[in-house]
PDB file of N, CA and C in Angstrom:
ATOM      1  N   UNK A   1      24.133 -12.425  14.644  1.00  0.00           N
ATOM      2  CA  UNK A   1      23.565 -11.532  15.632  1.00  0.00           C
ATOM      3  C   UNK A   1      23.856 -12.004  17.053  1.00  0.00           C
ATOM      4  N   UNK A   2      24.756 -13.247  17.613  1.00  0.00           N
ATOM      5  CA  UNK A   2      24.857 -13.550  18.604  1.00  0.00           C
ATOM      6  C   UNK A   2      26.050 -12.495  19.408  1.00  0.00           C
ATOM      7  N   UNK A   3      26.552 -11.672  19.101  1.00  0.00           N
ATOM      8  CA  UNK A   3      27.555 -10.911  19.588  1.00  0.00           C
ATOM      9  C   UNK A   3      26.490  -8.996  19.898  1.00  0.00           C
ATOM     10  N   UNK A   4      25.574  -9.300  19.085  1.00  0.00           N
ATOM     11  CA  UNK A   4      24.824  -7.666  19.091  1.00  0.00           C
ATOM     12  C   UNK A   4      23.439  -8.335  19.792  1.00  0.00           C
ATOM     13  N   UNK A   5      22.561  -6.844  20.271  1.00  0.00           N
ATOM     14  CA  UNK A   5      21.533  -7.217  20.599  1.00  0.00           C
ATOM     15  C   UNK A   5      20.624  -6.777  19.481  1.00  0.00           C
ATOM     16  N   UNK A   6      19.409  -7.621  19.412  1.00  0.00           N
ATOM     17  CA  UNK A   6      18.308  -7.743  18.213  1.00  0.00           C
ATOM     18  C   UNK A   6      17.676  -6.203  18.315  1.00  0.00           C
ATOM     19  N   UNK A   7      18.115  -5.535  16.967  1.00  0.00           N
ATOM     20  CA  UNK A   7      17.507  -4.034  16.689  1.00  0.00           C
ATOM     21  C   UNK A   7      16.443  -3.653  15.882  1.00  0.00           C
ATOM     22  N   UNK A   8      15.303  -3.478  16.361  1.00  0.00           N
ATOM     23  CA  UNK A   8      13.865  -3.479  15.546  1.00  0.00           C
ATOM     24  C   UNK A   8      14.011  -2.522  14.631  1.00  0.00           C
ATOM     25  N   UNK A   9      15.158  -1.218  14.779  1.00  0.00           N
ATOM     26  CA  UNK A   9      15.718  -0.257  13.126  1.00  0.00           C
ATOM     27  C   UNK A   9      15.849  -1.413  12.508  1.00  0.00           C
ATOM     28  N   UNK A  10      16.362  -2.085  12.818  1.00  0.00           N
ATOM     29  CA  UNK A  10      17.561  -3.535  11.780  1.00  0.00           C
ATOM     30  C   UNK A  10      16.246  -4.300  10.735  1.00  0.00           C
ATOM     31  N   UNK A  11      15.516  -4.902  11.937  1.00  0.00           N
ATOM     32  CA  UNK A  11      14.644  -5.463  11.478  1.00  0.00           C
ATOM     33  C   UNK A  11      12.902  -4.738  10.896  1.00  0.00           C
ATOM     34  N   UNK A  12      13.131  -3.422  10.728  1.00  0.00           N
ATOM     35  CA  UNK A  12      12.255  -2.768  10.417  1.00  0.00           C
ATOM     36  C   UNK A  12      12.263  -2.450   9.029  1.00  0.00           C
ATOM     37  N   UNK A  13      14.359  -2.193   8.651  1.00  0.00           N
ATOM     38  CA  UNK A  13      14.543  -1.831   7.424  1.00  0.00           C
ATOM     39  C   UNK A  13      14.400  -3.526   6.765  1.00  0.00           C
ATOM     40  N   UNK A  14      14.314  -4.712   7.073  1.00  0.00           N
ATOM     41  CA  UNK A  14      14.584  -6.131   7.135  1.00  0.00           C
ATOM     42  C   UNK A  14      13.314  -6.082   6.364  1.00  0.00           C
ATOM     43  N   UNK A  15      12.231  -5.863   6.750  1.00  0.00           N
ATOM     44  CA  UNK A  15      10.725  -6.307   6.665  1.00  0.00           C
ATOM     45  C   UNK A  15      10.352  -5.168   5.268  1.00  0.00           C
ATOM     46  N   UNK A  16      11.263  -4.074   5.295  1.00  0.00           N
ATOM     47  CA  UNK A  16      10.728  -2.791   3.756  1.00  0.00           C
ATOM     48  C   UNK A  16      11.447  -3.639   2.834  1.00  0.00           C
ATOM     49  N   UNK A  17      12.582  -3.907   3.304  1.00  0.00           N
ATOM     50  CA  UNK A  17      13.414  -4.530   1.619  1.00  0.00           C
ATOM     51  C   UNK A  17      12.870  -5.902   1.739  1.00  0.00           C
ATOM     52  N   UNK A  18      12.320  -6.931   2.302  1.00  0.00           N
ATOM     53  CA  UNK A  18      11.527  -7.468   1.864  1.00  0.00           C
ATOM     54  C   UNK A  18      10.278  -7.394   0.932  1.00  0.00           C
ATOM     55  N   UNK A  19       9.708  -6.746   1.438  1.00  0.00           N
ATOM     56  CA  UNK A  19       8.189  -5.625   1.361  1.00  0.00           C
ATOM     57  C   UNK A  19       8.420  -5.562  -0.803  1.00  0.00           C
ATOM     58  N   UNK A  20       9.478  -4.780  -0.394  1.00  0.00           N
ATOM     59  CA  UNK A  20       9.558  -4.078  -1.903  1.00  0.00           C
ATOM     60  C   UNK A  20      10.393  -4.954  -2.363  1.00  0.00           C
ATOM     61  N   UNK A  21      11.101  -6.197  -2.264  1.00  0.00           N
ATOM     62  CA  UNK A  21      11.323  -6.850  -3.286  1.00  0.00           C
ATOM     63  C   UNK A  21      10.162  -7.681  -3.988  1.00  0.00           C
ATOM     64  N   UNK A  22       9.369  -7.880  -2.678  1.00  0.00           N
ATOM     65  CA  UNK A  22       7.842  -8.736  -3.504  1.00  0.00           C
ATOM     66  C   UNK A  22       6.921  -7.642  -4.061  1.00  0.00           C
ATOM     67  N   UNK A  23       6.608  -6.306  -4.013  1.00  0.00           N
ATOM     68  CA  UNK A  23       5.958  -5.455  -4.368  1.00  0.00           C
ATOM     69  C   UNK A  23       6.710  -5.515  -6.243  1.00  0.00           C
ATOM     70  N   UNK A  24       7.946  -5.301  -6.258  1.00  0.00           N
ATOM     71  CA  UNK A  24       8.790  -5.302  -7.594  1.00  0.00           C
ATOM     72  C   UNK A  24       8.344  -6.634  -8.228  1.00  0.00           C
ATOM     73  N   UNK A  25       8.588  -7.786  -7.160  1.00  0.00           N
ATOM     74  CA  UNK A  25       8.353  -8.884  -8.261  1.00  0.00           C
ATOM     75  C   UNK A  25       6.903  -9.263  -8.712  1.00  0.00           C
ATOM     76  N   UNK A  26       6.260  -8.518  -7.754  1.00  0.00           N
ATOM     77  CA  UNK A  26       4.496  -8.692  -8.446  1.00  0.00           C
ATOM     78  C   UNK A  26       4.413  -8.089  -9.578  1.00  0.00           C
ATOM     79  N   UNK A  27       5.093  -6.964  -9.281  1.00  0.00           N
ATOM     80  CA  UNK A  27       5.548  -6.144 -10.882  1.00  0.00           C
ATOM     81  C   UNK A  27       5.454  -6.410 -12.088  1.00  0.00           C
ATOM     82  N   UNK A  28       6.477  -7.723 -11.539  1.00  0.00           N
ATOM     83  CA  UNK A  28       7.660  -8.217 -13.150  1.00  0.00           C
ATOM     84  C   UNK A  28       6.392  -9.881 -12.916  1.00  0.00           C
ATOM     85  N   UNK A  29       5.362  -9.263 -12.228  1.00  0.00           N
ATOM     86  CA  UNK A  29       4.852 -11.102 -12.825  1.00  0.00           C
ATOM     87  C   UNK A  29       5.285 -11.814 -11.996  1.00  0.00           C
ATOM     88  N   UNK A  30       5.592 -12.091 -11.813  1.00  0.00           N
ATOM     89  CA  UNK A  30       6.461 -13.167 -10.689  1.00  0.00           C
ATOM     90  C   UNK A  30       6.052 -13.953 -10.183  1.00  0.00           C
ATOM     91  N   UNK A  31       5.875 -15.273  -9.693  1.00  0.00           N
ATOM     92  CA  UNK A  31       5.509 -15.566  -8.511  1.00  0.00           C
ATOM     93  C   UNK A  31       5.920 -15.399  -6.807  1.00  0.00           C
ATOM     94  N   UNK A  32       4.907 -14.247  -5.902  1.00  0.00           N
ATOM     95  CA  UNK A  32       5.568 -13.653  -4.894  1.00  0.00           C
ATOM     96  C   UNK A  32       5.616 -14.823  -4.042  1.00  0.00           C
ATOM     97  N   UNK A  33       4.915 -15.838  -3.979  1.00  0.00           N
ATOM     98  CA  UNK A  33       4.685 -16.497  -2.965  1.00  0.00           C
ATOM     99  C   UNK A  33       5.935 -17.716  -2.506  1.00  0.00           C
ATOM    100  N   UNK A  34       6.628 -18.041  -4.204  1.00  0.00           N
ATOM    101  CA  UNK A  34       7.891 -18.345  -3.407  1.00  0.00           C
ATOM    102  C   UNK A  34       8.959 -17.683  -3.479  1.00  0.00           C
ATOM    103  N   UNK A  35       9.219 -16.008  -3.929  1.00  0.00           N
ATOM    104  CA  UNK A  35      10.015 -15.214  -3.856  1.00  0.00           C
ATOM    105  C   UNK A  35       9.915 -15.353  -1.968  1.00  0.00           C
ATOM    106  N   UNK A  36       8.871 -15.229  -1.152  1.00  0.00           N
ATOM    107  CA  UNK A  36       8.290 -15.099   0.120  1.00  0.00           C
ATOM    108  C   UNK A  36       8.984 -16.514   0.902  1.00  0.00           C
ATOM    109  N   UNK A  37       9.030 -17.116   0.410  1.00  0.00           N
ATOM    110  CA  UNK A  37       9.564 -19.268   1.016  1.00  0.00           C
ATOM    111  C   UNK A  37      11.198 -18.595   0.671  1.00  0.00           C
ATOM    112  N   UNK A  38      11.867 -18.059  -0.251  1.00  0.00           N
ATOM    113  CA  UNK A  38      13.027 -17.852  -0.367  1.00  0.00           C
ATOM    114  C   UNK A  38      13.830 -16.640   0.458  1.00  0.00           C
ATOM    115  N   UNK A  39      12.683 -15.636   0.927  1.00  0.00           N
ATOM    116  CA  UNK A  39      13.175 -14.990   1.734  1.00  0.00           C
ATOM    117  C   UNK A  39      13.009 -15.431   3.628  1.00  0.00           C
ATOM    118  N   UNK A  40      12.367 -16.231   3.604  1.00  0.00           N
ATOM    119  CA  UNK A  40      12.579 -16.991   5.035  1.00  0.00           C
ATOM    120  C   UNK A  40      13.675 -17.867   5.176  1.00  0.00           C
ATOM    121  N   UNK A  41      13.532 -18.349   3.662  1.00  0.00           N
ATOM    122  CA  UNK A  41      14.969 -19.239   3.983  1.00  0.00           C
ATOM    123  C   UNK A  41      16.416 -18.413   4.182  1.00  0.00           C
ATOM    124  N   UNK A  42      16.173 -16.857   3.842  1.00  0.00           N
ATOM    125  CA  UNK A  42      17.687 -16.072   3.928  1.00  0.00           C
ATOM    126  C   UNK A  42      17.441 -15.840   5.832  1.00  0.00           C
ATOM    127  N   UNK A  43      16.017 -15.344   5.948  1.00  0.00           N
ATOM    128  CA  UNK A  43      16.170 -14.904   7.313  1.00  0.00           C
ATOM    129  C   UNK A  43      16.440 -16.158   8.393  1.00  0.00           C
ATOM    130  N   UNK A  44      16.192 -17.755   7.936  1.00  0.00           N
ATOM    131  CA  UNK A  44      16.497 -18.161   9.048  1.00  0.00           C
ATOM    132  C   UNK A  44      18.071 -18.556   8.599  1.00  0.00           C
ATOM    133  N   UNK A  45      18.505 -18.864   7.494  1.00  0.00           N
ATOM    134  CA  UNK A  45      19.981 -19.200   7.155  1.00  0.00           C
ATOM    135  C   UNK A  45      21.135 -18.104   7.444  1.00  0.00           C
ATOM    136  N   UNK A  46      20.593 -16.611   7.814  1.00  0.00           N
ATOM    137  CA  UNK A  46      21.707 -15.345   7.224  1.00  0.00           C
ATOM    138  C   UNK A  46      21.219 -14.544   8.593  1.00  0.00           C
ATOM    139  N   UNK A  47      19.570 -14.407   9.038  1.00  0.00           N
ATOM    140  CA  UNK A  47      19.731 -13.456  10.519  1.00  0.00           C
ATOM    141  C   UNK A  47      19.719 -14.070  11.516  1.00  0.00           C
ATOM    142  N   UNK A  48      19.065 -15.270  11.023  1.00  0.00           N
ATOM    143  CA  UNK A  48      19.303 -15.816  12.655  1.00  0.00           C
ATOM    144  C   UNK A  48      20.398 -16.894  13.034  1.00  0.00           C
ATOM    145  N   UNK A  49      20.602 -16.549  12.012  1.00  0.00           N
ATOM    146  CA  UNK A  49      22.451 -17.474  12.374  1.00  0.00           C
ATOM    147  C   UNK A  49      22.936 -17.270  13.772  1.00  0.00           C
ATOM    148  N   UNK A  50      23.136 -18.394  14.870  1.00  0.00           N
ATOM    149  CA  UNK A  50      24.164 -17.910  15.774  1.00  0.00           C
ATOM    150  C   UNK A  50      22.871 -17.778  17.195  1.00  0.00           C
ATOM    151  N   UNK A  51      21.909 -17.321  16.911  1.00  0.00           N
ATOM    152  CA  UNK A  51      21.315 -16.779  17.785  1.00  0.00           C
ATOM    153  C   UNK A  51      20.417 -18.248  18.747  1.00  0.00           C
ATOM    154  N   UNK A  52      20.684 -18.086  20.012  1.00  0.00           N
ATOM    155  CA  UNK A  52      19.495 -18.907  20.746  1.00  0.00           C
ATOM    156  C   UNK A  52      18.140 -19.028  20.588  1.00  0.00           C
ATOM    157  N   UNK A  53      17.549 -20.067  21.006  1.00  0.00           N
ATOM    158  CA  UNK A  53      16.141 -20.452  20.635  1.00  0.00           C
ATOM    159  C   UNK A  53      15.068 -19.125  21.206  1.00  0.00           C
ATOM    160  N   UNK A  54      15.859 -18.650  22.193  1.00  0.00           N
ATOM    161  CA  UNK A  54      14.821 -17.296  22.654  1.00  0.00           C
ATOM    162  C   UNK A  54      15.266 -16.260  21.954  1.00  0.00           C
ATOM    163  N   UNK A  55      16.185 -15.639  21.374  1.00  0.00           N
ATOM    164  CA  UNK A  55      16.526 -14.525  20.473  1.00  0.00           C
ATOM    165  C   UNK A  55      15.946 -14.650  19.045  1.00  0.00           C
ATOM    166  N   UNK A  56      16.311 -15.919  18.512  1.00  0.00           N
ATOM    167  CA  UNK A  56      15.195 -16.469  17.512  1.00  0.00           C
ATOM    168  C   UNK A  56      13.578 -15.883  17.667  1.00  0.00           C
ATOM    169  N   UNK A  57      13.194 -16.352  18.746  1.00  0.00           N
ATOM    170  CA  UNK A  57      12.151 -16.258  18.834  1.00  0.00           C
ATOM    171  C   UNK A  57      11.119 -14.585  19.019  1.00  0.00           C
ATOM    172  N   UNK A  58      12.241 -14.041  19.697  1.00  0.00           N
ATOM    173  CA  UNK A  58      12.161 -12.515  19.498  1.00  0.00           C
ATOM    174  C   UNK A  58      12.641 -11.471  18.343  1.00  0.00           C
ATOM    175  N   UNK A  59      13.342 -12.409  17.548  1.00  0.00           N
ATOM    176  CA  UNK A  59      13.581 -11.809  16.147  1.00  0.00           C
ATOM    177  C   UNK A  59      12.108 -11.834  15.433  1.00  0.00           C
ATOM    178  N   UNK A  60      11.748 -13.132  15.473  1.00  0.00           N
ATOM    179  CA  UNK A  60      10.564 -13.214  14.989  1.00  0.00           C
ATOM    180  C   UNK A  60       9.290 -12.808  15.143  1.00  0.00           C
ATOM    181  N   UNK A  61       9.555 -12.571  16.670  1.00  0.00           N
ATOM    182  CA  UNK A  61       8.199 -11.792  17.057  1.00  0.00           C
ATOM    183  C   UNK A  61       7.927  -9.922  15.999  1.00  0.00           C
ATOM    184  N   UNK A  62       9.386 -10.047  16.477  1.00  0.00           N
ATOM    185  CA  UNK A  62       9.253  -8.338  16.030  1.00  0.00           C
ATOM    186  C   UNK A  62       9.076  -8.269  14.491  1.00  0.00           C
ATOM    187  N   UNK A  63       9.737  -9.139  13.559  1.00  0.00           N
ATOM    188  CA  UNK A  63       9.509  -9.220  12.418  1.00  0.00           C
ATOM    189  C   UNK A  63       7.948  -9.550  12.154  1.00  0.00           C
ATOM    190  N   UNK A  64       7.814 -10.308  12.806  1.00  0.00           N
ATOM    191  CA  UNK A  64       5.610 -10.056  12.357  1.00  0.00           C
ATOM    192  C   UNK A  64       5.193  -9.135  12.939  1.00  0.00           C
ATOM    193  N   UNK A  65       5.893  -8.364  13.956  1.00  0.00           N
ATOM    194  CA  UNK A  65       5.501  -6.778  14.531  1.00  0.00           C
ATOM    195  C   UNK A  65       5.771  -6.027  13.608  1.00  0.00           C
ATOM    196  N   UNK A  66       6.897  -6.030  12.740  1.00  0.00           N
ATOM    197  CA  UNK A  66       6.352  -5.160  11.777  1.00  0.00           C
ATOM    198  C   UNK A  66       5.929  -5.019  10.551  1.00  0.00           C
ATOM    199  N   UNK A  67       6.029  -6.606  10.120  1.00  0.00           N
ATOM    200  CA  UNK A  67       5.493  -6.699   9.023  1.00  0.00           C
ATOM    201  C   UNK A  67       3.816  -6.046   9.016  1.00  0.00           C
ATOM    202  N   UNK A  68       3.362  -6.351  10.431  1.00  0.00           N
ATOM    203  CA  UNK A  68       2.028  -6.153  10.532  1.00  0.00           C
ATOM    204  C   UNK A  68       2.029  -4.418  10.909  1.00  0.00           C
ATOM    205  N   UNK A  69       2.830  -3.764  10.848  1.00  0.00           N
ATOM    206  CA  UNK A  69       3.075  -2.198  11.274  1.00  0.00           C
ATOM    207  C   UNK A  69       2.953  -1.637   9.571  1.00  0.00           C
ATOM    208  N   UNK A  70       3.819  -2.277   8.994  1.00  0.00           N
ATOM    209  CA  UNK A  70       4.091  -2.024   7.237  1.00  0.00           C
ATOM    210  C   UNK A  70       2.745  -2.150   6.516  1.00  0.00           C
ATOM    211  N   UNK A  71       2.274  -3.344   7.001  1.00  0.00           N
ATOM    212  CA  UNK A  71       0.733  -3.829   6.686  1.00  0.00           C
ATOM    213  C   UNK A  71      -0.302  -3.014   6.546  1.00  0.00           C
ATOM    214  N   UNK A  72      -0.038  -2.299   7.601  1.00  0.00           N
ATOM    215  CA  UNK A  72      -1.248  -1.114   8.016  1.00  0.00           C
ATOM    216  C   UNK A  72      -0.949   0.361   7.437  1.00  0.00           C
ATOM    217  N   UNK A  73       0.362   0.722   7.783  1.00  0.00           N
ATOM    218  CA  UNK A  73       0.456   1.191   6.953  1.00  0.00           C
ATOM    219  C   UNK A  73       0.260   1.632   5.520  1.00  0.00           C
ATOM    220  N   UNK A  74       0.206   0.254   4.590  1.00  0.00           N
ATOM    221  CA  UNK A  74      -0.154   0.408   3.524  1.00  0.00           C
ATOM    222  C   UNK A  74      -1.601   0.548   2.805  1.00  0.00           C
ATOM    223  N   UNK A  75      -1.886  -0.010   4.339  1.00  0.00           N
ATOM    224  CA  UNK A  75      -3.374  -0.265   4.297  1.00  0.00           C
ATOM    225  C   UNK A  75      -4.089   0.976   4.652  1.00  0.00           C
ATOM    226  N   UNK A  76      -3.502   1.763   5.485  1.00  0.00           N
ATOM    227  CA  UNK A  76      -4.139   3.248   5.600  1.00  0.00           C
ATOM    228  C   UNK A  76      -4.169   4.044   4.143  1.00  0.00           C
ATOM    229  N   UNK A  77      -2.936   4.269   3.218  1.00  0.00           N
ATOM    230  CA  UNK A  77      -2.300   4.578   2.622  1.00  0.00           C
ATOM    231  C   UNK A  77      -3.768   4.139   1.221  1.00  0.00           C
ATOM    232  N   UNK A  78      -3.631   3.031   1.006  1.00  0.00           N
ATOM    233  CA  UNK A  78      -4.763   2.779   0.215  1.00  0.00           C
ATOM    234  C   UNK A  78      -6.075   2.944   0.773  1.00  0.00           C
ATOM    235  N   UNK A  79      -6.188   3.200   1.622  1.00  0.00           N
ATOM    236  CA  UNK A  79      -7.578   3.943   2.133  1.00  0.00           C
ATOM    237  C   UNK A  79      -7.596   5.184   2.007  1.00  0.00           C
ATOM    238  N   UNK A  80      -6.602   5.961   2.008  1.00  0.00           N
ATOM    239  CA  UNK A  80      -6.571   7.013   1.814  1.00  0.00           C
ATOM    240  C   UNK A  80      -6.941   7.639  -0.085  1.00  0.00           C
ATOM    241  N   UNK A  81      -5.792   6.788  -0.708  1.00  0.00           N
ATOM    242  CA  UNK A  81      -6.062   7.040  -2.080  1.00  0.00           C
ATOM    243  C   UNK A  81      -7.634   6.370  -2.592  1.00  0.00           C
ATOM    244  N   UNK A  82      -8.416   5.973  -2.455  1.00  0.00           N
ATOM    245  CA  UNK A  82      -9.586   5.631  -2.321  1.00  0.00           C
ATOM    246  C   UNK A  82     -10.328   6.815  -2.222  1.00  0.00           C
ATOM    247  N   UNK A  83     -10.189   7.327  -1.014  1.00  0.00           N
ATOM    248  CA  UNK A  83     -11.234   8.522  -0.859  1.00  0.00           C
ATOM    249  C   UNK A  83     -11.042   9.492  -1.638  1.00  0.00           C
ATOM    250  N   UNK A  84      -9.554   9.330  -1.596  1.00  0.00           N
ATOM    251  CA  UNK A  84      -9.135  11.160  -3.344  1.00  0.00           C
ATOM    252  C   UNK A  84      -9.947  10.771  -3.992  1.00  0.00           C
ATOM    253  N   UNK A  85      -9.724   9.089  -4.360  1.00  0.00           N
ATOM    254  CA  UNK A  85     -10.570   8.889  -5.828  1.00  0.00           C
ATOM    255  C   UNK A  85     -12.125   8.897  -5.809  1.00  0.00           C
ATOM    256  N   UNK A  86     -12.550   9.288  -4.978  1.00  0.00           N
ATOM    257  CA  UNK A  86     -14.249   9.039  -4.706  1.00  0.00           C
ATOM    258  C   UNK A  86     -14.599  10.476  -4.522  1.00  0.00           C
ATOM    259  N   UNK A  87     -14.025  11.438  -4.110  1.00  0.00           N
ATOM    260  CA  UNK A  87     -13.827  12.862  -3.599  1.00  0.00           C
ATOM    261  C   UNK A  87     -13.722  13.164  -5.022  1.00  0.00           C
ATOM    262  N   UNK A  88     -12.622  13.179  -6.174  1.00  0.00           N
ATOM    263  CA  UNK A  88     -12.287  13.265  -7.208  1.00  0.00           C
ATOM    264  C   UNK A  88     -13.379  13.125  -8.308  1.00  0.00           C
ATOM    265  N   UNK A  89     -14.119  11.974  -7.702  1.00  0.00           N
ATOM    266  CA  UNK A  89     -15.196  11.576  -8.800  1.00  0.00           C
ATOM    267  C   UNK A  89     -16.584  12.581  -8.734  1.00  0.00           C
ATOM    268  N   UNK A  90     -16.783  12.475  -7.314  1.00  0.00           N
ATOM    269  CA  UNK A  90     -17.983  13.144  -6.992  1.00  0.00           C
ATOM    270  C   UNK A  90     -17.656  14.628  -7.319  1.00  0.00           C
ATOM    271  N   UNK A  91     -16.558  15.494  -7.595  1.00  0.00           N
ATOM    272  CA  UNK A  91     -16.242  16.946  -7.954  1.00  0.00           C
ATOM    273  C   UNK A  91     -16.445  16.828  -9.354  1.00  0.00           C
ATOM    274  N   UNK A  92     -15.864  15.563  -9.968  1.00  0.00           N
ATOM    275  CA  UNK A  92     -16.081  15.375 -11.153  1.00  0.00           C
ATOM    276  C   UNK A  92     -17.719  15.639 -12.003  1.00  0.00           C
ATOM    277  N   UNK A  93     -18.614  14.592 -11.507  1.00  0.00           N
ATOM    278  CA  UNK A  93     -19.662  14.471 -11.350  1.00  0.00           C
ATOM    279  C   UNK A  93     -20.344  15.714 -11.403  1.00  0.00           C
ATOM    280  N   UNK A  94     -20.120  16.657 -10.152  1.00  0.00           N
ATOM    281  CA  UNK A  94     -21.020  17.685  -9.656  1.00  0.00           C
ATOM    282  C   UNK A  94     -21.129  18.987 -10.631  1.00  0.00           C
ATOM    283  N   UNK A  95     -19.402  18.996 -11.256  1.00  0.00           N
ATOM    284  CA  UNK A  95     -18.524  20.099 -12.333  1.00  0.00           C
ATOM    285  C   UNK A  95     -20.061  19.127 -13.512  1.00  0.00           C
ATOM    286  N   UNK A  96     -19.957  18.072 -14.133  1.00  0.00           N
ATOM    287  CA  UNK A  96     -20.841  17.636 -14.998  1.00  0.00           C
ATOM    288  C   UNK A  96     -22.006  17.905 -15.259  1.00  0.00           C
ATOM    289  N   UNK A  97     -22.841  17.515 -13.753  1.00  0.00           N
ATOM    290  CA  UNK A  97     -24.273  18.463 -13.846  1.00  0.00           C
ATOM    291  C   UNK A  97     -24.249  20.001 -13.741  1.00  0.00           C
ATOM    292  N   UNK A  98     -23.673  20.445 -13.235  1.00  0.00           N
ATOM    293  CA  UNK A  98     -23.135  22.107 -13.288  1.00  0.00           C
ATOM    294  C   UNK A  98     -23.328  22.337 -14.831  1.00  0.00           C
ATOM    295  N   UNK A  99     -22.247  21.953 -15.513  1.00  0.00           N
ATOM    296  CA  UNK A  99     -22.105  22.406 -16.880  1.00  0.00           C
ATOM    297  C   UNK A  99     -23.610  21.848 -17.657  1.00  0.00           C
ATOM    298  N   UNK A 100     -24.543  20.902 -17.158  1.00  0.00           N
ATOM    299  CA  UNK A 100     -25.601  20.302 -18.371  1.00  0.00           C
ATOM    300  C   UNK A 100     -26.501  20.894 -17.667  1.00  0.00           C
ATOM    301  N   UNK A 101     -26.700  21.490 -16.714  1.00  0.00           N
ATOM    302  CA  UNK A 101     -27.693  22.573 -16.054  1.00  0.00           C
ATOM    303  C   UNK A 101     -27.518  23.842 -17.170  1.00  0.00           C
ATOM    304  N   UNK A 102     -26.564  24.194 -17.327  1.00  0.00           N
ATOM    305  CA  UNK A 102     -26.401  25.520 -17.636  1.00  0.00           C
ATOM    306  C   UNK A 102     -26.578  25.740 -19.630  1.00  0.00           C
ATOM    307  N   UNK A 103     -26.112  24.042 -19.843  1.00  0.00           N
ATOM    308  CA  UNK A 103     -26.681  23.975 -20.966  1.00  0.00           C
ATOM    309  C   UNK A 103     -27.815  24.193 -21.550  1.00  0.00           C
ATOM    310  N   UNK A 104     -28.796  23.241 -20.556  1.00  0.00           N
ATOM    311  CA  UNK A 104     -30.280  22.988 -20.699  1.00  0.00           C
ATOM    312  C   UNK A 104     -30.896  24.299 -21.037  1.00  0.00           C
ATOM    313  N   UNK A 105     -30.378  25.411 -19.529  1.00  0.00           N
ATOM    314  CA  UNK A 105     -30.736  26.894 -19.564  1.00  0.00           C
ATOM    315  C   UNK A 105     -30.446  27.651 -21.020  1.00  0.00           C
ATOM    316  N   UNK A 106     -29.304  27.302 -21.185  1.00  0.00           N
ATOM    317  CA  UNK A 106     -29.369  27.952 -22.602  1.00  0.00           C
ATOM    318  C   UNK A 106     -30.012  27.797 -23.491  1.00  0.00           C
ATOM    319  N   UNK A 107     -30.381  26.267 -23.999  1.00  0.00           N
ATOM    320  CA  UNK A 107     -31.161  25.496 -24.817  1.00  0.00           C
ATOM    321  C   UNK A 107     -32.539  26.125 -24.510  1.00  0.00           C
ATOM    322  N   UNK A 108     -32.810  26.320 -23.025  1.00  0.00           N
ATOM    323  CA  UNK A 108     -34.488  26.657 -22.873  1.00  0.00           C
ATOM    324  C   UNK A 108     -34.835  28.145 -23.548  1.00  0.00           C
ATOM    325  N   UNK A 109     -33.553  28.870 -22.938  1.00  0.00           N
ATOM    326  CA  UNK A 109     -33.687  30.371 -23.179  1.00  0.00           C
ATOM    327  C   UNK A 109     -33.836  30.509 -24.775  1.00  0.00           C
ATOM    328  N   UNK A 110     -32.852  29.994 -25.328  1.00  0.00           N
ATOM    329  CA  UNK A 110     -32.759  29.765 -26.897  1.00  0.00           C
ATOM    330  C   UNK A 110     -34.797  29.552 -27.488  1.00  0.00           C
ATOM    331  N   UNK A 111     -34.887  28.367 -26.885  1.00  0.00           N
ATOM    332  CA  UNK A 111     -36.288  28.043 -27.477  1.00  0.00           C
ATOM    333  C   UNK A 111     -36.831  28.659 -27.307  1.00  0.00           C
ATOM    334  N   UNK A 112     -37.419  29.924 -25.809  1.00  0.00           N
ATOM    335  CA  UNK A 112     -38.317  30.436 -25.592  1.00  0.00           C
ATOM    336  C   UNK A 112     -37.973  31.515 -26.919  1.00  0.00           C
ATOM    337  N   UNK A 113     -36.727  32.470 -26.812  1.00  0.00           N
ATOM    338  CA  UNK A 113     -36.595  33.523 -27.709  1.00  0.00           C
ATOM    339  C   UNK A 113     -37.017  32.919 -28.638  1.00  0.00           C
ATOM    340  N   UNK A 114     -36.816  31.775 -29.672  1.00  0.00           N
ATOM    341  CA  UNK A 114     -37.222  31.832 -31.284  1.00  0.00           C
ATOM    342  C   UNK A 114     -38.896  31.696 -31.242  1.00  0.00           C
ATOM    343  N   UNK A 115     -39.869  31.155 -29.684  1.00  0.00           N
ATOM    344  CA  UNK A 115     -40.777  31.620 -30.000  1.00  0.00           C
ATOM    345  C   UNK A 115     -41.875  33.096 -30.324  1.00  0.00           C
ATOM    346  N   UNK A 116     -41.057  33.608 -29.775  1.00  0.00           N
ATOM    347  CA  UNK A 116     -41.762  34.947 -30.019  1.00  0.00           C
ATOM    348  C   UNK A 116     -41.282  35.518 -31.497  1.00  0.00           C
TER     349      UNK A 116
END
């Protein structure tokens, strides 16, 4: 990267194919945490090859800029599916007493008719 200037597209798509190679290897079992030690060792051996102690240092900034952008992201994302599932439950729920209300009614109506 010492001939180009540092591109946060570059390092945005940098931080997803990271992202989802440890998302896959949690998958398969894995241990992510030194799949994670092996991918620092590509980014300081393979991106920051070449580059000065201050370009370094702004590679890196932006890479925890977006790791922490991806972060939230995902983190909205599962906040979101959360509420379907609580929204989901409580329709669930409500459809339940609905239907054992209407049972009961029948059951009552039933009993009153066989008394007479």
């Amino acid at each position: 990267m010492t001939d180009r200037s540092l591109s946060r597209k570059a390092v945005r798509e940098l931080v997803k194919i990271n992202h989802t190679e440890l998302a896959e290897a949690a998958q398969r079992g894995e241990n992510i945490h030194q799949l994670a030690l092996d991918q620092q060792d590509i980014i300081v051996e393979q991106h920051t090859e070449g580059m000065s102690p201050e370009e370094q240092a702004r590679f890196f900034e932006m890479y925890a800029q977006e790791s922490d952008a991806l972060n939230a992201e995902l983190e909205a994302d599962t906040q979101k599916l959360i509420a379907d599932t609580e929204k989901r439950g409580q329709e669930a729920e409500l459809g339940g007493k609905i239907i054992g209300a209407i049972i009961i009614f029948i059951l009552v109506i039933f009993a009153l008719s066989q008394i007479n």
